[in-house]
Protein backbone atom coordinates (compact mmCIF):
# COMPACT_ATOMS: atom_id res chain seq x y z
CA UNK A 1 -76.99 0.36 101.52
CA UNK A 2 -75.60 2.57 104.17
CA UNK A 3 -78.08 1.89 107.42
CA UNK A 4 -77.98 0.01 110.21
CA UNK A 5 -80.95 0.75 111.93
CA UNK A 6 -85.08 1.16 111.04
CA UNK A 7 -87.49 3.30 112.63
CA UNK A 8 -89.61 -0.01 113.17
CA UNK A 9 -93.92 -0.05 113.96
CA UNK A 10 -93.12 -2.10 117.20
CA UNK A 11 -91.07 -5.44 117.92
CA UNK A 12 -94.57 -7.69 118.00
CA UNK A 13 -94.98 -7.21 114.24
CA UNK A 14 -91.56 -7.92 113.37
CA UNK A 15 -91.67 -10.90 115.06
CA UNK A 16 -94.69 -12.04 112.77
CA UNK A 17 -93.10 -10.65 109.26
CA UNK A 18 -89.46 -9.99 108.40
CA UNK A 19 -89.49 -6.02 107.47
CA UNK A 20 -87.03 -5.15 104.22
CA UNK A 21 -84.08 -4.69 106.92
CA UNK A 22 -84.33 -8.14 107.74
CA UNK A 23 -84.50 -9.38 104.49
CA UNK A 24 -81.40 -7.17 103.13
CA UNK A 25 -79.46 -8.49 106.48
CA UNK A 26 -77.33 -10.84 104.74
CA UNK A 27 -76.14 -8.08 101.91
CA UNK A 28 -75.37 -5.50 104.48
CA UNK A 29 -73.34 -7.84 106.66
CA UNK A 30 -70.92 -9.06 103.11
CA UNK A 31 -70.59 -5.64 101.73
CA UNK A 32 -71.26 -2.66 104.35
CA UNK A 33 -69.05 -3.30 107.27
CA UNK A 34 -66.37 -1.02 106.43
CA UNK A 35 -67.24 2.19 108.11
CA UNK A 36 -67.37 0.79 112.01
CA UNK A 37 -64.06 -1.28 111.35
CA UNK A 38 -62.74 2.03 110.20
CA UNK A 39 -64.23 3.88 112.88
CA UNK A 40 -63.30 1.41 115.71
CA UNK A 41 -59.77 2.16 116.61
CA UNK A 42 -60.15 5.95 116.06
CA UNK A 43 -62.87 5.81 118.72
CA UNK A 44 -60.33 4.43 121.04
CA UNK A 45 -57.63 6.60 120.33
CA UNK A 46 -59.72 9.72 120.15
CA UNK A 47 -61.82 9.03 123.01
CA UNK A 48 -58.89 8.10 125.48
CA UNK A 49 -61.09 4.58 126.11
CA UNK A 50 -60.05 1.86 127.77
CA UNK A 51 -61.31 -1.77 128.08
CA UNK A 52 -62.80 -3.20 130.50
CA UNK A 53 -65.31 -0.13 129.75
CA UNK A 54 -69.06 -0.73 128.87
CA UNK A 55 -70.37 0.35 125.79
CA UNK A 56 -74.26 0.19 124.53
CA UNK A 57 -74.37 -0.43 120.45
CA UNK A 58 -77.01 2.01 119.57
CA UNK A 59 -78.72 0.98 115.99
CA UNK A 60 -76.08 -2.01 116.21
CA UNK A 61 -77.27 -3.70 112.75
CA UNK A 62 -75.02 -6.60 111.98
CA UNK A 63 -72.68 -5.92 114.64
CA UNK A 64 -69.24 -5.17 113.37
CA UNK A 65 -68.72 -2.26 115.96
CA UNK A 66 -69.56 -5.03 118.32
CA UNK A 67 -67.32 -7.32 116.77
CA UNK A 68 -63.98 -4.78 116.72
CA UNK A 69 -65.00 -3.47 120.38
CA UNK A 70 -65.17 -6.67 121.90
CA UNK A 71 -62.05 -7.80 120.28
CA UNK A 72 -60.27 -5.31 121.65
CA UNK A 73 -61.80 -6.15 125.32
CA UNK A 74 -65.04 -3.45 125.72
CA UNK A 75 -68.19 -5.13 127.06
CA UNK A 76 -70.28 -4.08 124.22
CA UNK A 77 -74.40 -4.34 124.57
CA UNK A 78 -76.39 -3.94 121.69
CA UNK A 79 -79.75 -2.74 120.26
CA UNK A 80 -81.24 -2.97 116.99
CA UNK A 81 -85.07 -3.57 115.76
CA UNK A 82 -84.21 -5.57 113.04
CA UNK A 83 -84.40 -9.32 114.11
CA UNK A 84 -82.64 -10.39 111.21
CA UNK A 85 -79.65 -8.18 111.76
CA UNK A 86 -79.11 -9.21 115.19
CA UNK A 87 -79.07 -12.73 114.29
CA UNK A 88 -76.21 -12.15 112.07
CA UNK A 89 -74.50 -9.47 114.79
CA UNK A 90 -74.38 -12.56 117.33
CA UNK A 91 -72.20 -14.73 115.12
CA UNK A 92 -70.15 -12.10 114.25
CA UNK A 93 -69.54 -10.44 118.30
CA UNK A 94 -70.47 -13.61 120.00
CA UNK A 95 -69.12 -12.24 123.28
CA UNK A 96 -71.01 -8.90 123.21
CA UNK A 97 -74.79 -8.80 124.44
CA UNK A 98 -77.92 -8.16 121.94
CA UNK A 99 -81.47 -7.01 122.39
CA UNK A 100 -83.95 -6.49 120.20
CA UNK A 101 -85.88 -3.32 120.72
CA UNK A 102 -86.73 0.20 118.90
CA UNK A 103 -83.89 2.60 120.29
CA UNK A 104 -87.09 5.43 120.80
CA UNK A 105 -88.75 3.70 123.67
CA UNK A 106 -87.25 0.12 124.49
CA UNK A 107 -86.52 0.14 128.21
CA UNK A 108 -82.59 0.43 127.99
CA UNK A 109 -79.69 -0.71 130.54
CA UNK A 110 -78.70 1.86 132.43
CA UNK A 111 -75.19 3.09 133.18
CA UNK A 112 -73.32 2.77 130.29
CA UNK A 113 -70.21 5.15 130.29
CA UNK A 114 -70.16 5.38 126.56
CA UNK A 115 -72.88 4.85 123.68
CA UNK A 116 -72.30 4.87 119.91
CA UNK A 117 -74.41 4.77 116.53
CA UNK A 118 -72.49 4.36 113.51
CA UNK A 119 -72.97 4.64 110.14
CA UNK A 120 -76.14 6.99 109.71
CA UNK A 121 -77.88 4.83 111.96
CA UNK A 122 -80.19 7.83 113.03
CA UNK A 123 -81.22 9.26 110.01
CA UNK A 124 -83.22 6.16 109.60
CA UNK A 125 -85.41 8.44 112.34
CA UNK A 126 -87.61 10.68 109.85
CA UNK A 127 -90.69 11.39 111.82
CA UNK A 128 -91.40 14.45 113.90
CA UNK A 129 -89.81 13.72 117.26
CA UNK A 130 -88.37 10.78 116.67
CA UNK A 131 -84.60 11.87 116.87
CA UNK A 132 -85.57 13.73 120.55
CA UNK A 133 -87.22 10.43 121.93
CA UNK A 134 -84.15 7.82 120.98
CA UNK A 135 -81.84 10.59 121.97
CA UNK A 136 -83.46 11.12 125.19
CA UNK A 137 -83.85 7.09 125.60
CA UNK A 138 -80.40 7.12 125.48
CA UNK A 139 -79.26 9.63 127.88
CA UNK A 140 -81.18 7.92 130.30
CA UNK A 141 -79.06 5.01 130.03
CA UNK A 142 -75.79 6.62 130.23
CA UNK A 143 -74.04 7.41 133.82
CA UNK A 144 -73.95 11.19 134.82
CA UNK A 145 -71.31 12.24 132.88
CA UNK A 146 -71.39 9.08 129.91
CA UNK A 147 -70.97 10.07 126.44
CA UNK A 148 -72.95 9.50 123.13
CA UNK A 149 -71.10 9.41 120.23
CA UNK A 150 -72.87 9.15 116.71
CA UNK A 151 -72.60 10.39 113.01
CA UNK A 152 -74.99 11.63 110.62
CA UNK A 153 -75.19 12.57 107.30
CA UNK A 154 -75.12 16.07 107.17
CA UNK A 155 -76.97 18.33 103.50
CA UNK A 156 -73.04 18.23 101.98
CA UNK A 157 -72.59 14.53 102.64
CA UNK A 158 -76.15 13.63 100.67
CA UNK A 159 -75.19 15.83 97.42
CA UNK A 160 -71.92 14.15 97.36
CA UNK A 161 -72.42 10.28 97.66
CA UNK A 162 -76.22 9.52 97.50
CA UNK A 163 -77.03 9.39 93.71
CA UNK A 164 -76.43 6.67 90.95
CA UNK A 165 -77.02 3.14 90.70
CA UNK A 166 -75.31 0.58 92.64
CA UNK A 167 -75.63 -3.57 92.99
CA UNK A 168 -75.01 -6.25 95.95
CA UNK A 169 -75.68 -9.45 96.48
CA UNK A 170 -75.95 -12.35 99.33
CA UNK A 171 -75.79 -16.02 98.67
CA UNK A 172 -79.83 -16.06 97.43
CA UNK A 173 -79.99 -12.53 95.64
CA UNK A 174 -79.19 -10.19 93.67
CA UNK A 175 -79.85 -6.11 94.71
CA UNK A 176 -79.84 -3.38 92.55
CA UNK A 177 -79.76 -0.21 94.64
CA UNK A 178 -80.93 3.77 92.98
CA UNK A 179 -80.06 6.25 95.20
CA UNK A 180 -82.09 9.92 95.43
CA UNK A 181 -81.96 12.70 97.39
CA UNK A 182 -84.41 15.34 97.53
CA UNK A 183 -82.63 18.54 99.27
CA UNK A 184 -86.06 20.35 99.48
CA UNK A 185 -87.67 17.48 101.38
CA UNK A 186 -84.45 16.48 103.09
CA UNK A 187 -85.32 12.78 102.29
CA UNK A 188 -82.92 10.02 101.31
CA UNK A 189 -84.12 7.09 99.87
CA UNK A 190 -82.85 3.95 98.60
CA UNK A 191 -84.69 2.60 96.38
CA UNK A 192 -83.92 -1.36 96.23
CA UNK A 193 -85.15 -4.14 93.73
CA UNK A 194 -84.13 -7.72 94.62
CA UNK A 195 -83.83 -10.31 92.22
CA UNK A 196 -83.47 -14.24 92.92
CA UNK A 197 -79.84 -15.21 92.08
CA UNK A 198 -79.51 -17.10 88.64
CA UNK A 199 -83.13 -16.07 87.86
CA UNK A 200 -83.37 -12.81 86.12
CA UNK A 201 -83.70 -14.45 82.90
CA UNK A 202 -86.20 -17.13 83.48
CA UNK A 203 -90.07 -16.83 83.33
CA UNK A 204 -90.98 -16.73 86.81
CA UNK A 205 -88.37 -13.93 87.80
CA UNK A 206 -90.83 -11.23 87.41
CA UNK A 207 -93.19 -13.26 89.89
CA UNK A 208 -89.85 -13.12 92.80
CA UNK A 209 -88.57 -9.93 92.58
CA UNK A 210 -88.78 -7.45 95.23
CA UNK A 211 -88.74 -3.64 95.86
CA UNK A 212 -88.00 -1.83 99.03
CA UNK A 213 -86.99 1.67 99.90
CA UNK A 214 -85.86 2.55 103.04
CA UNK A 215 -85.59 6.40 103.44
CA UNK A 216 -83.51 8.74 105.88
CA UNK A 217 -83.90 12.22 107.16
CA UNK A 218 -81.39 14.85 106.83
CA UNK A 219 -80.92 16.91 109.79
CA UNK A 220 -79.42 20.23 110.23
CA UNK A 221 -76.49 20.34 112.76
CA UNK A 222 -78.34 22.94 115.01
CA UNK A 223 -81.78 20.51 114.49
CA UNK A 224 -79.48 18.23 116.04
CA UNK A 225 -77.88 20.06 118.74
CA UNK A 226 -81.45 21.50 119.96
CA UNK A 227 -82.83 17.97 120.19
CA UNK A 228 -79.49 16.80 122.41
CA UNK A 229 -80.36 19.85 124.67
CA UNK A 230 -84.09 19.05 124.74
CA UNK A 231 -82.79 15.25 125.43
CA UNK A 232 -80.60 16.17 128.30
CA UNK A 233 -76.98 16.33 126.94
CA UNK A 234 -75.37 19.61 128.12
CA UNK A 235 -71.78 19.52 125.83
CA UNK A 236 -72.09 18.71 122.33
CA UNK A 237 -69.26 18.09 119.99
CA UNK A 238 -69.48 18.15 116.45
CA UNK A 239 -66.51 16.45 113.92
CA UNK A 240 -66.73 16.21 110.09
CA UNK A 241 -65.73 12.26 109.46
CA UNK A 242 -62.83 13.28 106.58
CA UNK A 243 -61.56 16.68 108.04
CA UNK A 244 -61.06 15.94 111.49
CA UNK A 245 -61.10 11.97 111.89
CA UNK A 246 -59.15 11.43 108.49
CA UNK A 247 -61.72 8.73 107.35
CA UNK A 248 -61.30 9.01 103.84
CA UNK A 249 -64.64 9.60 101.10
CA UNK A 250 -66.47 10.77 104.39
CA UNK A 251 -66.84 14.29 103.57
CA UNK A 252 -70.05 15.47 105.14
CA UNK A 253 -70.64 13.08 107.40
CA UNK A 254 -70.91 14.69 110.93
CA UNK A 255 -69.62 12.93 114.22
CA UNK A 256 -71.21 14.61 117.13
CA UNK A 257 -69.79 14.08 120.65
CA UNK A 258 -72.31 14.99 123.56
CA UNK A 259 -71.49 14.97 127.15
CA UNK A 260 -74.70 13.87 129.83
CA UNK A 261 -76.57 16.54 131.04
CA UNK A 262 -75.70 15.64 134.84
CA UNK A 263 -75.25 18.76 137.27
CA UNK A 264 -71.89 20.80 137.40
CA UNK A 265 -71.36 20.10 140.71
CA UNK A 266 -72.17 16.01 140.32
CA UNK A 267 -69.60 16.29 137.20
CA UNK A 268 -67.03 17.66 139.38
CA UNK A 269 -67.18 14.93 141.66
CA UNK A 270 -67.39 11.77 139.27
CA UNK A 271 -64.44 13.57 137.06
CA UNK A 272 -62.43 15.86 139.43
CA UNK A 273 -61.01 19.14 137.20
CA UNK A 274 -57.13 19.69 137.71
CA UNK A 275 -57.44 23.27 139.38
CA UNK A 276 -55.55 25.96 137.01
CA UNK A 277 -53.31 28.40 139.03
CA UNK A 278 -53.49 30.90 136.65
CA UNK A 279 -55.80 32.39 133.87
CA UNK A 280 -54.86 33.10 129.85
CA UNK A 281 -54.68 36.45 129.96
CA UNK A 282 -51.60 35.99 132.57
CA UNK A 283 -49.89 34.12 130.11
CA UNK A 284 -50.33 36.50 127.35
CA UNK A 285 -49.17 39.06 128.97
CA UNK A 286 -46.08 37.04 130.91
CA UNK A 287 -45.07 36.19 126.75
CA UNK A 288 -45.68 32.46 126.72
CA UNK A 289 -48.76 32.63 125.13
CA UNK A 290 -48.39 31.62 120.90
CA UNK A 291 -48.51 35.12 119.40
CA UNK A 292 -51.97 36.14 117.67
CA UNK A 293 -50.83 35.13 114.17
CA UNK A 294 -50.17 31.47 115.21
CA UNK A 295 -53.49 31.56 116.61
CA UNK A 296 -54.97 32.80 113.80
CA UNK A 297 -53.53 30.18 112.10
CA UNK A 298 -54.68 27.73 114.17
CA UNK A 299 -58.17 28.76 114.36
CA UNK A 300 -60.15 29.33 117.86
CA UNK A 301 -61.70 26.15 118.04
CA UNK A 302 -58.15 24.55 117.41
CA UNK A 303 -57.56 21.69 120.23
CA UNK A 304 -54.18 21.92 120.19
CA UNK A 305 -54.44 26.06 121.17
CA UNK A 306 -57.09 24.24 123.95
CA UNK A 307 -54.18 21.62 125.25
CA UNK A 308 -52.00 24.76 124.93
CA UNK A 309 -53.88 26.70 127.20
CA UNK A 310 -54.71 23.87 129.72
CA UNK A 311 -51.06 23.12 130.46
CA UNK A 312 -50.00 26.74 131.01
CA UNK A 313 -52.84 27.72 133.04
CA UNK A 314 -51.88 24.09 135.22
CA UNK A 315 -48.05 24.20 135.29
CA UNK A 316 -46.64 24.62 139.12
CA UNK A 317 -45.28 27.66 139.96
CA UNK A 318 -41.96 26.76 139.80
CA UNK A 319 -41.56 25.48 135.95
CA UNK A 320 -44.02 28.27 135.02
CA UNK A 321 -41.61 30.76 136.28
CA UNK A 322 -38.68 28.52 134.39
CA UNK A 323 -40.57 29.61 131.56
CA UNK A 324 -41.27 33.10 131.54
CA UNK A 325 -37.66 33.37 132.53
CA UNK A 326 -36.90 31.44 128.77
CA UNK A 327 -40.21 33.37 127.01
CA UNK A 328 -38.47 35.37 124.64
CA UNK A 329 -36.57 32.25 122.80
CA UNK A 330 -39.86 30.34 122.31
CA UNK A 331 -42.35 30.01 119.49
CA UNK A 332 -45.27 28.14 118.77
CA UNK A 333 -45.25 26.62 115.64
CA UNK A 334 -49.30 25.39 115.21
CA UNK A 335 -50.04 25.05 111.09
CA UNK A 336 -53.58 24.87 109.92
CA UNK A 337 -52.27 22.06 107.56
CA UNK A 338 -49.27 19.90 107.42
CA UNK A 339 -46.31 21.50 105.12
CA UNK A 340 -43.93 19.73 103.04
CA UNK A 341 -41.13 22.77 103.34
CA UNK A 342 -41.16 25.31 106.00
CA UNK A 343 -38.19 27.73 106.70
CA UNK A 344 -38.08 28.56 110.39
CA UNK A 345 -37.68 32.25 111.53
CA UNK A 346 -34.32 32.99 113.01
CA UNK A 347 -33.68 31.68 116.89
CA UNK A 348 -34.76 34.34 119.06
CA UNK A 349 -32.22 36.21 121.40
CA UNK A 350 -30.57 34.92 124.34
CA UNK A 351 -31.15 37.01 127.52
CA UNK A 352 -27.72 38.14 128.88
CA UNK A 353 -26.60 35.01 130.52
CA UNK A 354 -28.93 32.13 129.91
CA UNK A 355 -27.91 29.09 127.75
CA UNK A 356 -30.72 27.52 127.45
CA UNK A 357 -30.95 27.13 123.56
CA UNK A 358 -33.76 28.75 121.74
CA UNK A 359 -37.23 26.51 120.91
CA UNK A 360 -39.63 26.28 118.05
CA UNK A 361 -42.24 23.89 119.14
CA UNK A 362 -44.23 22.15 116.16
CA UNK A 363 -47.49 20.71 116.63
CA UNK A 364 -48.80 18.82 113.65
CA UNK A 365 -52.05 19.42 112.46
CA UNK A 366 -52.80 15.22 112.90
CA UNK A 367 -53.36 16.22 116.87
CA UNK A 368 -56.79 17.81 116.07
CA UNK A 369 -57.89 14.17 115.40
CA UNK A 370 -56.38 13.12 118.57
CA UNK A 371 -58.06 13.14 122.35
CA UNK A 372 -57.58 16.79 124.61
CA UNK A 373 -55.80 14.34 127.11
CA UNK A 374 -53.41 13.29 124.13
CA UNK A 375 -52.53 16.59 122.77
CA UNK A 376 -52.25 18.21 126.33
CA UNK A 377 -49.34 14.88 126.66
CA UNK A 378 -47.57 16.27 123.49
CA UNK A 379 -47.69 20.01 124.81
CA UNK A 380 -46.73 19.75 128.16
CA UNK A 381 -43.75 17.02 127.03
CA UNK A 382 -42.82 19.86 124.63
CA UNK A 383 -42.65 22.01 127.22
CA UNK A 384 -40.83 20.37 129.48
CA UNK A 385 -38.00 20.24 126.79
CA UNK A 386 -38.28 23.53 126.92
CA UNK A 387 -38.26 23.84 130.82
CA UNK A 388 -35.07 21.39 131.33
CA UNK A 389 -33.25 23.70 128.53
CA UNK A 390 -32.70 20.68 126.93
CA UNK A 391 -30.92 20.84 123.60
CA UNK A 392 -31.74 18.25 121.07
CA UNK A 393 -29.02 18.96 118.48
CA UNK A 394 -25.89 16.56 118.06
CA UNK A 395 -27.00 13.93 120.46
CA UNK A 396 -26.06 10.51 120.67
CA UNK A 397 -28.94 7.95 121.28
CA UNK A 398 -28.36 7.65 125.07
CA UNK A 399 -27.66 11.05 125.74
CA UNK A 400 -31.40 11.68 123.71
CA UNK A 401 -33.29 8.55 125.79
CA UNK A 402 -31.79 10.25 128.78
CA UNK A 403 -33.27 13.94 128.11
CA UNK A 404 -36.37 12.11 127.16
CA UNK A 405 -37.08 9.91 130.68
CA UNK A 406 -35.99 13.38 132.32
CA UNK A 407 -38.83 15.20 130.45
CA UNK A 408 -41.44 11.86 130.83
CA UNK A 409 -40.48 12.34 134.81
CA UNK A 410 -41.03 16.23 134.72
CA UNK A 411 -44.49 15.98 133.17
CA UNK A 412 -45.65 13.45 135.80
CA UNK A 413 -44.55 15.43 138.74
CA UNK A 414 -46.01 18.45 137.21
CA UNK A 415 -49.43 17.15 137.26
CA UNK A 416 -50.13 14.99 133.66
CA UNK A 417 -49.30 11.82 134.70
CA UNK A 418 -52.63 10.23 133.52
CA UNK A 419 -52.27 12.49 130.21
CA UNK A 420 -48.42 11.25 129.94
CA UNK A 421 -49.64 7.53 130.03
CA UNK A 422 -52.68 7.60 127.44
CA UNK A 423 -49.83 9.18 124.89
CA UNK A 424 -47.02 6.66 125.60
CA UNK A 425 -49.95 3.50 125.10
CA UNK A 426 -50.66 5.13 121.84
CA UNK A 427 -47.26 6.23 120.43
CA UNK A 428 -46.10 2.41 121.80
CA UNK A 429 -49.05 0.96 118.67
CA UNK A 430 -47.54 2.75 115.72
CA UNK A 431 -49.37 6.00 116.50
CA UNK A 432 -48.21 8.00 113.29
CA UNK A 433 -45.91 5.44 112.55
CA UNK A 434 -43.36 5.93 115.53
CA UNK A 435 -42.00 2.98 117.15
CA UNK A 436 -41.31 4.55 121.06
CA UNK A 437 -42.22 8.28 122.52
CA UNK A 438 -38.41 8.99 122.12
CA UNK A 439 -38.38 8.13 119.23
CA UNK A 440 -41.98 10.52 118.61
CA UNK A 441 -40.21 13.66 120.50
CA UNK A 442 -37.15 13.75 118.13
CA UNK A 443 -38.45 12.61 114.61
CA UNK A 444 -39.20 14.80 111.76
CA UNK A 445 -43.23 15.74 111.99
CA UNK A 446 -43.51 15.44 108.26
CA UNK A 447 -41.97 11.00 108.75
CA UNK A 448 -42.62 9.76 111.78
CA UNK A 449 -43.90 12.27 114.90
CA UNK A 450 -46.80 14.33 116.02
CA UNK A 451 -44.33 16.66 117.52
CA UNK A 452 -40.78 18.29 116.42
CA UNK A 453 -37.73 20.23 117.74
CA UNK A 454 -36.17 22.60 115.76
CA UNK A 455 -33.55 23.99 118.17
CA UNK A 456 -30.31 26.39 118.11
CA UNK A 457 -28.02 27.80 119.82
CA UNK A 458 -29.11 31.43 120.99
């Protein structure tokens, strides 16, 4: 059953009975693990995260977040109400923290950089309010500018996955598991009968079985973004799981990304804002700027038009000016989708004198699942190709590392250095399957790169 959290009565209660989510503890933890070990390393990548950082487990169930975070070297604290679950959750993260609380109103530890909820955890909130209080709960234990990731099932999500009949077991029973949604109530249930293992045929198996149903609340995105607002968070994301994270089968299932509602000026001085020297509209009009039918292609909300803009409005003087000077041999290539074929328009004209060769820069749809800091990496090493007047045509290997340590240097100087380094860790662990960034600036997009070349000779 896909929860990991229970709008509980209090934790005095539980303590004296074991609700249905500890009883259904042991299922969950051998069959419904998948999504946070899924979820784990795009958090990281996406993110831009690094350990040591402190994380708080929101709705933590039988901790497998907790399990892949602390692996990979996050101090991970977690909350759930269900004592059952977190029994379970501390064999499987034994180095993260537990507590057992409701996420609404259990006094939280305070400045975490970065909390998550996976896996619908927060639908399990169907009264009036109670969304607002754990959201607000949580703010308050975030830093000034910390982070609360989560997903939801979104309307399109429930009419695709939560109907039929479905069956689980742990080592004492048997579950059979009917699914129903009600889109005029917005109520999911799951409606669960449990059956002792090796019994369902014997006279006394009527007398032992079970039946639980454990309900969630759909919420509408802007439901969600007005309770954020009323919580405190003052930037709020929102990511469909398939589309934009790739997670496969996860089509309507929301990840929302909201930013602490800490003042501007208190923002500016925890994270200080590389100062831009220049404005869009000056890099329209000086022609570096992807013409308007790439950006309609792209879409507005495209990140990698965002990471596009960012390093043009922040390049020095003295590259920017580089690249004006070579404006009328470049073109953005941004797709909406990846293409298996594409012929390339014909390499723009040479001004009188210059032989720098002409540039087509691709950037591959994948970087919308990436992190700004990533794809602003990728454009601004692009660029600096571009800059250098590098050609990257009928080059031997060294003559190619060479260009690419030259363009690695240039983005550094130019300002990205932290960008630059968050893009090499990544490309260095298979990121799209390429073994080294030189080996990610000169590959094919379709086999191995997020970013491509396709040069010629003006």
């Amino acid at each position: 059953m896909p929860s990991e959290s229970l709008s509980p009565p209090d934790t005095t209660s539980q303590q004296q009975s074991e609700s249905p989510y500890d009883q259904f503890a042991a299922a969950y933890n051998r069959h419904l693990g998948d999504f946070a070990r899924r979820l784990a390393g795009r958090l990281e990548r996406w993110l831009s995260i690094e350990p040591p950082l402190r994380v708080l487990d929101v709705c933590c169930g039988t901790g497998q977040l907790a399990h892949e975070l602390t692996r990979r070297g996050f101090a991970v604290t977690g909350i759930d109400a269900s004592a059952g679950m977190l029994a379970l959750a501390r064999a499987n993260a034994p180095a993260a923290t537990f507590l057992l609380g409701d996420v609404r109103s259990a006094p939280l530890p305070t400045g975490f950089p970065l909390a998550v909820s996976t896996f619908d955890s927060l639908n399990h909130l169907v009264g009036d309010g109670d969304l607002r209080a754990a959201l607000a709960n949580v703010a308050r234990s975030l830093t000034p500018v910390g982070r609360f990731v989560f997903d939801l099932n979104l309307d399109e999500g429930y009419r695709r996955r939560w109907w039929g009949v479905w069956q689980i077991s742990d080592e004492q029973r048997d579950f059979t598991v009917r699914a129903v949604y009600c889109p005029e109530t917005r109520l999911a249930r799951n409606l669960v009968t449990a059956v002792p293992r090796g019994r369902a045929s014997s006279s006394s198996a009527f007398e032992a079985i079970e039946q639980w149903e454990f309900v969630e609340r759909c919420y509408e995105p802007q439901e969600v973004r007005d309770a954020l607002r009323q919580a405190g968070f003052a930037q709020v994301e929102q990511f469909d799981c398939q589309r934009d994270l790739g997670l496969i089968g996860e089509v309507g299932r929301a990840l929302f990304v909201a930013c602490n509602g800490a003042s501007r000026s208190r923002q500016r001085a925890a994270v200080p804002s590389p100062r831009r020297l220049r404005q869009r509209e000056q890099c329209q009009a000086d022609g570096v700027w992807p013409a308007p039918a790439t950006v309609r292609e792209a879409g507005q909300a495209s990140r990698r038009l965002r990471a596009i803009e960012d390093v043009l409005c922040r390049l020095p003087d003295e590259p920017y000016a580089v690249l004006c000077r070579r404006a009328g041999r470049l073109r953005w290539y941004v797709p909406h989708a990846s293409v298996l074929g594409q012929v390339f328009p014909g390499a723009p004209r040479a001004a009188r004198g210059d032989s720098a060769p002409a540039a087509f820069v691709y950037l591959a749809p994948e970087l919308e699942r990436q992190s700004a800091a990533v794809n602003r990496a990728v454009v601004a090493h692009e660029l600096a190709h571009v800059i250098l007047g590098h050609r990257l045509e009928d080059l031997d290997q060294p003559a190619r590392d060479s260009q690419e340590r030259a363009a690695r240097q240039a983005v550094d100087d130019w300002g990205f250095k932290g960008e630059n380094r968050v893009a090499e860790n990544e490309l260095r662990a298979g990121w799209f399957g390429c073994l080294s960034p030189a080996e990610a600036t000169s590959a094919s997009a379709a086999r191995q790169g997020p970013n491509m070349h396709v040069d010629g000779e003006a």
